[in-house]
Protein backbone atom coordinates (compact mmCIF):
# COMPACT_ATOMS: atom_id res chain seq x y z
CA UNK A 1 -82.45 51.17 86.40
CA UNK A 2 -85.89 48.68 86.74
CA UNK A 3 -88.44 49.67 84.76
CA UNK A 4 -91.78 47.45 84.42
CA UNK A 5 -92.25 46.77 80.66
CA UNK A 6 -94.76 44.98 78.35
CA UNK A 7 -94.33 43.44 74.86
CA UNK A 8 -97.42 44.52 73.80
CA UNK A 9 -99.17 43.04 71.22
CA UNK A 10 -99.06 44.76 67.50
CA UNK A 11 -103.21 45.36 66.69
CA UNK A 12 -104.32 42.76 64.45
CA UNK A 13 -104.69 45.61 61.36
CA UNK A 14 -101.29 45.65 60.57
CA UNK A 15 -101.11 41.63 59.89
CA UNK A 16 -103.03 39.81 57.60
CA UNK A 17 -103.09 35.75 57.75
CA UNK A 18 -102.76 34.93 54.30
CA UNK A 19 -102.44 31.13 54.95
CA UNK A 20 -101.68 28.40 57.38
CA UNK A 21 -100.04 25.96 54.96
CA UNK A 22 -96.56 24.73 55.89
CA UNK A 23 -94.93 23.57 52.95
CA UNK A 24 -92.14 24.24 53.63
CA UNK A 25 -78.89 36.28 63.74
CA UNK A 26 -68.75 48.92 74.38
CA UNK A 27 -69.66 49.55 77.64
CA UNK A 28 -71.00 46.98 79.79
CA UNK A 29 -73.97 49.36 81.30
CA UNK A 30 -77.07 46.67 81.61
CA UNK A 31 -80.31 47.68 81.80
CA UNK A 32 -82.48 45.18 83.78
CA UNK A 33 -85.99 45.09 83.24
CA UNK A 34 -88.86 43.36 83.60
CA UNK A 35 -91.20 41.94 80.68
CA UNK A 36 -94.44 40.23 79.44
CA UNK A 37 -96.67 39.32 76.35
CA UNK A 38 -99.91 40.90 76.43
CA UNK A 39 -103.15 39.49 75.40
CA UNK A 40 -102.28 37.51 72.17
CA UNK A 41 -104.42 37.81 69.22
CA UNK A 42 -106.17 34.71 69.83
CA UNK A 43 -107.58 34.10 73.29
CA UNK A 44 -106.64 32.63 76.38
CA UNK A 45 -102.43 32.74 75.80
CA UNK A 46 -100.63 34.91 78.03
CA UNK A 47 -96.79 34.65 78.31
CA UNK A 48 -94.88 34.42 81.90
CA UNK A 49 -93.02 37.12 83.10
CA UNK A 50 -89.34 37.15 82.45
CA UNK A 51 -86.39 39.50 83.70
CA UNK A 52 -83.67 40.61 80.84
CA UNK A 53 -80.91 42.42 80.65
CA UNK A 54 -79.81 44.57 77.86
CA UNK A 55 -76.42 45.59 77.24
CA UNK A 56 -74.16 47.00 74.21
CA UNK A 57 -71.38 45.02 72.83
CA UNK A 58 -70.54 47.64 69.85
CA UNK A 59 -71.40 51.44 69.25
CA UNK A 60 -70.22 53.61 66.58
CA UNK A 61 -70.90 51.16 63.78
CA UNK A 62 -71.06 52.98 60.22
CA UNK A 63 -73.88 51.36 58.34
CA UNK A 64 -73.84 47.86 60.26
CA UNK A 65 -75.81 45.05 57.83
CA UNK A 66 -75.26 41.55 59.44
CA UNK A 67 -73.26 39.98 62.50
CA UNK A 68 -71.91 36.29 63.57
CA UNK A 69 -70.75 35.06 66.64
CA UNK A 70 -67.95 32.68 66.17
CA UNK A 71 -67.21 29.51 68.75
CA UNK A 72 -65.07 31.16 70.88
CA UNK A 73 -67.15 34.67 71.94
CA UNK A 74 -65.91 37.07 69.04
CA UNK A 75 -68.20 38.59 67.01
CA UNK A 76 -67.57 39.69 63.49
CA UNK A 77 -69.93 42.42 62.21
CA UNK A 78 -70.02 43.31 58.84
CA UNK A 79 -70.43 47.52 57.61
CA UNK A 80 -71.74 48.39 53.97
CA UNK A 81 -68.55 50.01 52.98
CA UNK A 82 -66.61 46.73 53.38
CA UNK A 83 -65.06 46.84 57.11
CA UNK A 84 -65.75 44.14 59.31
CA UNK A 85 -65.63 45.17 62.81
CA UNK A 86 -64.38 42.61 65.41
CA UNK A 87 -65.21 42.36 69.40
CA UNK A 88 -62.95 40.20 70.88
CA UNK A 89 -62.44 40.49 74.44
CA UNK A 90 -64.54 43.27 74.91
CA UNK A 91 -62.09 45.14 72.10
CA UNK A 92 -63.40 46.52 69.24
CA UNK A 93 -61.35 46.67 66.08
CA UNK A 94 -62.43 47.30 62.49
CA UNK A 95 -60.54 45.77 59.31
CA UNK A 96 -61.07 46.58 55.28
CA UNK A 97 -61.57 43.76 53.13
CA UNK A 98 -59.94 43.50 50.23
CA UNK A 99 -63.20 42.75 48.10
CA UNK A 100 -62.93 42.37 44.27
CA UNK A 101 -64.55 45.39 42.84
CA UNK A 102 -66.71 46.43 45.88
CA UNK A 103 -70.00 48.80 44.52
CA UNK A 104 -70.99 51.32 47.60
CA UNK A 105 -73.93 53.00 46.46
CA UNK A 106 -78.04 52.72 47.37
CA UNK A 107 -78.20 49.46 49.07
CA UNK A 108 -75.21 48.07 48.22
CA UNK A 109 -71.75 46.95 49.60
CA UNK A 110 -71.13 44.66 52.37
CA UNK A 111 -73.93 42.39 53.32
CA UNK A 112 -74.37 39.54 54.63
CA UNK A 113 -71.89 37.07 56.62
CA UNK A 114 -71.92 33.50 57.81
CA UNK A 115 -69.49 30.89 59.29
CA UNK A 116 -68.77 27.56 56.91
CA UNK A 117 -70.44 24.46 58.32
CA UNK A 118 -66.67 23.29 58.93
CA UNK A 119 -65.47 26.72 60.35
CA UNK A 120 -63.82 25.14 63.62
CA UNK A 121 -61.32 23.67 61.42
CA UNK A 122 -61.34 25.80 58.17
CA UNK A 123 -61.72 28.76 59.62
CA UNK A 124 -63.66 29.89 56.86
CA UNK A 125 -66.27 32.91 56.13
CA UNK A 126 -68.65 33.45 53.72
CA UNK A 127 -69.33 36.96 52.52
CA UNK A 128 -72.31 38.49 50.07
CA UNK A 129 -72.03 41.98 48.86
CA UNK A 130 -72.30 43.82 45.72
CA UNK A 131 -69.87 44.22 42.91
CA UNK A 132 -69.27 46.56 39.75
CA UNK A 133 -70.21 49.86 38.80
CA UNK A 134 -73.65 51.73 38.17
CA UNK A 135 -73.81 50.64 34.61
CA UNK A 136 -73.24 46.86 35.75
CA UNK A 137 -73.40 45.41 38.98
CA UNK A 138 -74.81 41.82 40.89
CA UNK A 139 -74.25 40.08 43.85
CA UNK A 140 -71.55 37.94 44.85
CA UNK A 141 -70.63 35.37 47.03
CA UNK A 142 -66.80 35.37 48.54
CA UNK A 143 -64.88 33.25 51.29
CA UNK A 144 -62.04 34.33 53.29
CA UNK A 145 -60.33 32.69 56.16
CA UNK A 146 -60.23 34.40 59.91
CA UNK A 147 -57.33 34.16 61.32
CA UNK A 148 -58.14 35.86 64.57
CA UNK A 149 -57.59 39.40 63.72
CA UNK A 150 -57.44 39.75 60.01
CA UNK A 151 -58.56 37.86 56.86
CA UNK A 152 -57.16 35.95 53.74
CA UNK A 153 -58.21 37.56 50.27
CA UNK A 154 -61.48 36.60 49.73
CA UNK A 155 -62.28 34.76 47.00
CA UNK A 156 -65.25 35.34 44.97
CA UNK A 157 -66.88 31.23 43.98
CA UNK A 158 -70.18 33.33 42.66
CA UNK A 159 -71.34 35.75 41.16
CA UNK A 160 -75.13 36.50 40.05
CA UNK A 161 -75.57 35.70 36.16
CA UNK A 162 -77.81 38.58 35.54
CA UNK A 163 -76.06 41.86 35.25
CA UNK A 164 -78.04 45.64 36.50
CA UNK A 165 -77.73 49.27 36.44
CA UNK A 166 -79.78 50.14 39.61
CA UNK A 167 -78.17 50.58 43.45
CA UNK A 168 -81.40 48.59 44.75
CA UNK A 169 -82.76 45.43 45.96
CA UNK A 170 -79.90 43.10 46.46
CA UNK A 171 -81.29 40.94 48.61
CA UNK A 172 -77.95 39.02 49.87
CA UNK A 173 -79.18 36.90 52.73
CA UNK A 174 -77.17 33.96 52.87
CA UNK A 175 -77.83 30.62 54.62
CA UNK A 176 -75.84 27.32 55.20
CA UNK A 177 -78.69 24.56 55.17
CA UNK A 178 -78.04 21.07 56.52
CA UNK A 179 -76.65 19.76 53.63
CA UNK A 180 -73.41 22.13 53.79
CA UNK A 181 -75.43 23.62 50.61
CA UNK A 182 -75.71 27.41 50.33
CA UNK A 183 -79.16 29.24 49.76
CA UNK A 184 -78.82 32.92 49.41
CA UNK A 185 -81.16 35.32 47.90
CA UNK A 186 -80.96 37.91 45.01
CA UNK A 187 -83.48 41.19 44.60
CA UNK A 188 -85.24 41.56 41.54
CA UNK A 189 -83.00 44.97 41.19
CA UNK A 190 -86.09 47.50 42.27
CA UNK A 191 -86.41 48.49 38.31
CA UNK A 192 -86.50 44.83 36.78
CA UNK A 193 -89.17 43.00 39.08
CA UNK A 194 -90.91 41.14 35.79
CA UNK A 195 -87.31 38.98 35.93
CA UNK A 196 -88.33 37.33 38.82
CA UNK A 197 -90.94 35.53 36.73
CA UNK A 198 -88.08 34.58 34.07
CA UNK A 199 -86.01 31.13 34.69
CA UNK A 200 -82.96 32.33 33.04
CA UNK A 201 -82.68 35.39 34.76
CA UNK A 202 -81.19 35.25 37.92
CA UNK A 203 -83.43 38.38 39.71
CA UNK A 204 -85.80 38.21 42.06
CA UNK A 205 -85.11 34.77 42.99
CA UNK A 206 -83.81 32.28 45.57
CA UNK A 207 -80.35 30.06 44.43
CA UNK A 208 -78.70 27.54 45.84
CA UNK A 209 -74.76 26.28 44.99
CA UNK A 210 -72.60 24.49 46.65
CA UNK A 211 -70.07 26.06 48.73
CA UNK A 212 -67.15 25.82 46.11
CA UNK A 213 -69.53 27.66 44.08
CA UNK A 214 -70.68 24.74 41.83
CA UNK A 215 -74.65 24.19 41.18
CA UNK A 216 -76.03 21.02 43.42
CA UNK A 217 -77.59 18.40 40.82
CA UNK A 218 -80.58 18.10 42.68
CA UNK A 219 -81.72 21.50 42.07
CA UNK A 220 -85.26 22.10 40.69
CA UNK A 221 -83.75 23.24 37.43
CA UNK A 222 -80.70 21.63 36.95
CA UNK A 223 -81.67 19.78 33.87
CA UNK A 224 -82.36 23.29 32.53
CA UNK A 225 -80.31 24.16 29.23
CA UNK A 226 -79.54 27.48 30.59
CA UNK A 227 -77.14 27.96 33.22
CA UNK A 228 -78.27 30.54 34.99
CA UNK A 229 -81.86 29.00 35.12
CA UNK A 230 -80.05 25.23 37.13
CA UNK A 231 -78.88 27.29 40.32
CA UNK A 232 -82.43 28.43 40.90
CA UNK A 233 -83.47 27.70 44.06
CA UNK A 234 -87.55 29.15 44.09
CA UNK A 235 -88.61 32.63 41.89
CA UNK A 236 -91.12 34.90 42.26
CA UNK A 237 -89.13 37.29 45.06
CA UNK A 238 -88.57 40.97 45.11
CA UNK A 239 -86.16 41.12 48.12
CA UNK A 240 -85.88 38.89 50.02
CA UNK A 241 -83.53 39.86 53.18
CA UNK A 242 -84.44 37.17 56.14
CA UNK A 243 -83.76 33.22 55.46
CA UNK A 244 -83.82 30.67 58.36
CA UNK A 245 -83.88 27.13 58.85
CA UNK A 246 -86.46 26.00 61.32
CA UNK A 247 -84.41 23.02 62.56
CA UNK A 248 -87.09 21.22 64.92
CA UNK A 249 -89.63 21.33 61.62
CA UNK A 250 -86.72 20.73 58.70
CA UNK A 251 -88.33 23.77 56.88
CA UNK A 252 -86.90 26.86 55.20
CA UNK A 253 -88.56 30.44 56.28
CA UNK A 254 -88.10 33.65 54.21
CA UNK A 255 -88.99 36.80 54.62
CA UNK A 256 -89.38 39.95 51.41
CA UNK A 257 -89.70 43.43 51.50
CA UNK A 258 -92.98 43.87 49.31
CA UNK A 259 -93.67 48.02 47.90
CA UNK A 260 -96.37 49.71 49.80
CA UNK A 261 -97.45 46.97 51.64
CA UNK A 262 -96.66 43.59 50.69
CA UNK A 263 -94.23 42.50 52.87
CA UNK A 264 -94.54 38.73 53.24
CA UNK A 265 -93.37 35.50 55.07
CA UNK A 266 -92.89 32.60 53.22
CA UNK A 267 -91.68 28.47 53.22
CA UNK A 268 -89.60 28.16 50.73
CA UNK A 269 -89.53 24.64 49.08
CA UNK A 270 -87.57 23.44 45.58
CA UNK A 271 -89.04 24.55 42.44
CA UNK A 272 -91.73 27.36 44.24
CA UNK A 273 -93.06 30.25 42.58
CA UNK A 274 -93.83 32.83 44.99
CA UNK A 275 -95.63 34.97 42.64
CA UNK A 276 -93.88 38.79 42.55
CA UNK A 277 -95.14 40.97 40.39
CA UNK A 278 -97.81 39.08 39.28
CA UNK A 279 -99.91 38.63 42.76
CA UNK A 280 -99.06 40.99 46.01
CA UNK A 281 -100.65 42.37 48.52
CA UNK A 282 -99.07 46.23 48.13
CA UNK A 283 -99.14 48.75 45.22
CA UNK A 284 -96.59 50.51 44.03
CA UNK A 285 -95.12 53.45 45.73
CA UNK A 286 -97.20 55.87 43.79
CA UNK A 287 -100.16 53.80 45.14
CA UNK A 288 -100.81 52.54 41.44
CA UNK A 289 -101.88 48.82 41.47
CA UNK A 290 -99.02 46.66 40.44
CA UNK A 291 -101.35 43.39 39.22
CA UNK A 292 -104.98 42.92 39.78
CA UNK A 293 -103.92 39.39 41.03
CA UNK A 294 -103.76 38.68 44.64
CA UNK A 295 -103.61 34.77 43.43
CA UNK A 296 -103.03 32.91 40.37
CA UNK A 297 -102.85 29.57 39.92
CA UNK A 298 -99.17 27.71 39.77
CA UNK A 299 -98.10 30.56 42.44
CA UNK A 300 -97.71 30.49 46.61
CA UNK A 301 -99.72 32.76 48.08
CA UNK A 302 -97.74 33.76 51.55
CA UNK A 303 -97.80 32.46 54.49
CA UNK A 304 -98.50 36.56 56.13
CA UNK A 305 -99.13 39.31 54.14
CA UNK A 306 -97.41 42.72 56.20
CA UNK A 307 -100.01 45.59 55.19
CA UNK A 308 -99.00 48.40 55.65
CA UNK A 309 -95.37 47.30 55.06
CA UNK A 310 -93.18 46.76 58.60
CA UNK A 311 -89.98 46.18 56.78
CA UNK A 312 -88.61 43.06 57.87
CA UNK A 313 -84.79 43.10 57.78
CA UNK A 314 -82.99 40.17 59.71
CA UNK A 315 -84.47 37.10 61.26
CA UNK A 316 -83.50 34.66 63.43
CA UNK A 317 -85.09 31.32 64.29
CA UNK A 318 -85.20 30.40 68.22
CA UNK A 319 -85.68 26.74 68.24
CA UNK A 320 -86.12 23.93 70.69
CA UNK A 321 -82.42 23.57 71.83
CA UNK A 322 -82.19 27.16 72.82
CA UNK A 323 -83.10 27.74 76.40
CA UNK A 324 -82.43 31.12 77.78
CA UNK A 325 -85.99 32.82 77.18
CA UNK A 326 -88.09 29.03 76.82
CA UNK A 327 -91.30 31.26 75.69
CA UNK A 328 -89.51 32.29 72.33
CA UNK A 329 -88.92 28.28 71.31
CA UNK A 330 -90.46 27.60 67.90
CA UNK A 331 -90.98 31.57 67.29
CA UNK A 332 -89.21 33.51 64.45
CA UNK A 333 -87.68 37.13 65.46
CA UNK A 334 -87.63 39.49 63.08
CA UNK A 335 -86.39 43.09 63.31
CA UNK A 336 -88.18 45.67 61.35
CA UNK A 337 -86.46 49.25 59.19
CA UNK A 338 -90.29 51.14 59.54
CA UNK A 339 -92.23 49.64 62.47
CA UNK A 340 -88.63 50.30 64.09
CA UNK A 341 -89.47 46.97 66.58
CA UNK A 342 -88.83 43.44 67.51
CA UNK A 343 -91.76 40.96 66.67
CA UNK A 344 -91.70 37.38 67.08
CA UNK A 345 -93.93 35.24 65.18
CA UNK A 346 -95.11 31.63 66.76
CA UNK A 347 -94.77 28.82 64.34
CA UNK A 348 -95.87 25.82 66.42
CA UNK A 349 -99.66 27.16 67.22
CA UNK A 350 -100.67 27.13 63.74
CA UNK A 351 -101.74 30.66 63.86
CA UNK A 352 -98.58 32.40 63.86
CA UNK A 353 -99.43 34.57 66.54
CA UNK A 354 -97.28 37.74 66.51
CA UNK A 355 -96.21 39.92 69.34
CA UNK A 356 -93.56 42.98 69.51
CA UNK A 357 -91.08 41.97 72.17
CA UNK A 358 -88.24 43.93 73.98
CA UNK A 359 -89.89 46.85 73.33
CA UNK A 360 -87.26 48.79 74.77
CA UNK A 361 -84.79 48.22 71.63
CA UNK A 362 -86.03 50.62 69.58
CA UNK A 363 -85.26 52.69 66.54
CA UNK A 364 -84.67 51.01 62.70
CA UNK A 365 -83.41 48.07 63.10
CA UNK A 366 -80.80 45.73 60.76
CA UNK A 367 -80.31 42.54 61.88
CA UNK A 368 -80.84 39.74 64.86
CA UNK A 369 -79.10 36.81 66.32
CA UNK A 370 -79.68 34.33 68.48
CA UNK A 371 -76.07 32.42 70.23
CA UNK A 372 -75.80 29.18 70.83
CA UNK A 373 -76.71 29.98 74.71
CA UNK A 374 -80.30 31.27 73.59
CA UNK A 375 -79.16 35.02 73.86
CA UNK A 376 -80.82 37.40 71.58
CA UNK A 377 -78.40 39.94 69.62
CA UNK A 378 -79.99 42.88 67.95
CA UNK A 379 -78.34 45.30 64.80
CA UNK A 380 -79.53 49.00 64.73
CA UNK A 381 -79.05 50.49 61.50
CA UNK A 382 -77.42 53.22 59.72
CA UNK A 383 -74.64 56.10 61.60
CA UNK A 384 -73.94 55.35 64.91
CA UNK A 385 -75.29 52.29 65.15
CA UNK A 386 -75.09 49.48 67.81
CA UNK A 387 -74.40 46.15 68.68
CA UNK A 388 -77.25 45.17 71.60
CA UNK A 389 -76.92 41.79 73.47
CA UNK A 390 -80.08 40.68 75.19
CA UNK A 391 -79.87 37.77 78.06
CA UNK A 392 -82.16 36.81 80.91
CA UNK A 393 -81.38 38.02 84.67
CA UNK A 394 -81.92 34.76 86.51
C-alpha cells in the first residue's frame, strides 16, 4: 500500500526555546511509504525525500514500558506487571520475573531495561521498577542474567533511599554512560515535589552508582555526610522519563514530564539544579500557579520548555555512526503519551529545530529505539499494544 506522506512540521506555539546553552530506544505486513520534512521553523531547510517501511515485530503487549535489542536480533520488551516478552526468531514468548516485592499500581511496576556495557560476555540485564506496598514504596535497580529464553533471579544492587505512599512519578529511566557508570532517574513521587529541592532526599532527582550498586567517588556530593545526598547525580526533576547520551557531543540529554505544561528538555551536567517546583513553565493541574518563578538564580532554566505539555515518554539519540535515515544524525526522537506523535529535535543547528516525523505511527506512544543498523523502533502504550520497526526501502 504507497501512500505519499509528510512529516509536517508541529506550529511553533506548542514549543518554546527557552535557551540555546549546551552545558551539557508479529506479522511481517510492511507498509511502504513515502516521506518528507516540511518547511522547518527557521527558513530555508527542507529535508530530502526518503522511502520507509513500517512493520510490527510484537502485538498484544499488556502495558509495554521499555524495549532492547540484544547483539544477536532478539528483542526483550519489558510489561508493567513484570513479564518480559521475548522475539526471537520472529517468536514471541513472554516470561515472569521473579522481582523482589514487585508494586503494580498507578505508574508503577516494570520499567525500564538496559543491556550491561559487558553484556556479550556477562550476559547481564539491568532492570528498574517499583517495589513495596502503597504505604511504602521506591524504585529499584535489579540485574539478572539472559540466558536465551529465561532469566537468573534478579538481584536488587539499589534501591531509592527515600521511601513514598503515592503510585506516581517514578521516573525509572536508566542509562549506562561511558564510564560503565549508571545514571537513572527517580520522580519526585507526584505528592512530594518540594523533595526535589532537598539533598538528602532522594526524589525528584537524577543518581548515579556504579553498576554493583556502590556510589562513584566522583559524584557531585560524595563528600556529603548523608548518604542518600553522595549518589546524587543533578536535583530539581519531577519525572524525568527520557535520558540519552549524545555520543558525537559527550553530553547527557533528559527529558521531564512538567504539570500543565512544563514539559522540558534538559543537559544534564554534575552537581545541576534544574529548578522543579521552584521555576516551571506549567501550573498545576487545577491551573493554580505552582511558583511565580520562571528563573532563579543557582537554577538551569531548560533547554525547551513543552507548553501545552506533549508528554515526552522515551527518547532515543540518532548519532553520527547511524546511517539508515542520514537526515535524523545529531537529532533526538522522542515519542509523546498526549501529542500521540514522533518528533525529532536537531541538536547540531543550534536551534533545535523540531519536526513530527513518521506521522503514520500514531496513537500514545511509550518508548523508541534506534539499532545499531540506524533502524528506528517505536513502543505504543497501554492494552494491545505494539512493537513497530521502522527501516528505509532502498
Amino acid at each position: 500500500m504507497l501512500k505519499m506522506a509528510w512529516l509536517s512540521q508541529l506550529k511553533m506555539k506548542r514549543f518554546i526555546h527557552i535557551s540555546k546553552g549546551l552545558s551539557c530506544k508479529q506479522s511481517i505486513c510492511c507498509i511502504t511509504l513515502i516521506w518528507s520534512f516540511a518547511f522547518s521553523v527557521h527558513a530555508g531547510s527542507t529535508l530530502p525525500i526518503k522511502q520507509y517501511n513500517i512493520a510490527p515485530l510484537a502485538t498484544e503487549l499488556n502495558s509495554p514500558w521499555s524495549m532492547i535489542e540484544l547483539p544477536n536480533g532478539t528483542w526483550l520488551i519489558t510489561e508493567r506487571d513484570g513479564h518480559v516478552v521475548i522475539i526471537k526468531n520472529n517468536q514471541l514468548s513472554r516470561v515472569k520475573l521473579p522481582l523482589e516485592g514487585l508494586y503494580v499500581a498507578g505508574q508503577g511496576g516494570l520499567l525500564d531495561i538496559v543491556l550491561s556495557p559487558d553484556y556479550s560476555e556477562s550476559h547481564e540485564v539491568i532492570f528498574t521498577y517499583a517495589q513495596g506496598e502503597l504505604a511504602a514504596n521506591r524504585l529499584v535497580i535489579a540485574k539478572a542474567t539472559f540466558n536465551g529464553t529465561d532469566f537468573s533471579q534478579p538481584k536488587i544492587i539499589y534501591q531509592v533511599a527515600t521511601n513514598k505512599d503515592t503510585p506516581q512519578h517514578y521516573a525509572g529511566r536508566a542509562l549506562v554512560l561511558p564510564d560503565n557508570t549508571l545514571l537513572f532517574s527517580s520522580g519526585d513521587g507526584f505528592d512530594y515535589r518540594e523533595q526535589a529541592q532537598v539533598i538528602t532526599s532522594q526524589l525528584g532527582k537524577v543518581l548515579r552508582i556504579n553498576l554493583d550498586g556502590s556510589v562513584p567517588r566522583d559524584n557531585p556530593f560524595s563528600d556529603h555526610e548523608n548518604r542518600a545526598a553522595q549518589a546524587v547525580f543533578s536535583l530539581g526533576h519531577r519525572n524525568t522519563q527520557g535520558l540519552v547520551y549524545n555520543y558525537d557531543t559527550q553530553q547527557i540529554i533528559s527529558h521531564e514530564h512538567g504539570p500543565a505544561g512544563g514539559d522540558e528538555l534538559n543537559y544534564l551536567t554534575a552537581g545541576t539544579n534544574y529548578g522543579w517546583p521552584v521555576i516551571t513553565y506549567g501550573n498545576d493541574y487545577s491551573q493554580a500557579r505552582i511558583s511565580p518563578f520562571r528563573e532563579y538564580a543557582g537554577m538551569k532554566k531548560p533547554t525547551i520548555d513543552w507548553t501545552p505539555s506533549i508528554a515526552p515518554s522515551g527518547m532515543a539519540y540518532y548519532g553520527s555512526e547511524q546511517s539508515a535515515f542520514p537526515v535524523l544524525q545529531k537529532h533526538v526522537l522522542l515519542t509523546t503519551l498526549v501529542d500521540k506523535k514522533i518528533y525529532s529535535v536537531n541538536l547540531a543547528n543550534g536551534e533545535f529545530t523540531q519536526t513530527h516525523i513518521f506521522p503514520e505511527v500514531t496513537g500514545r506512544l511509550r518508548d523508541v529505539f534506534v539499532t545499531a543498523k540506524g533502524n528506528i523502533a517505536v513502543l505504543t502504550d497501554g492494552k494491545e499494544a505494539k512493537l513497530l520497526l521502522i527501516t528505509p526501502n532502498k
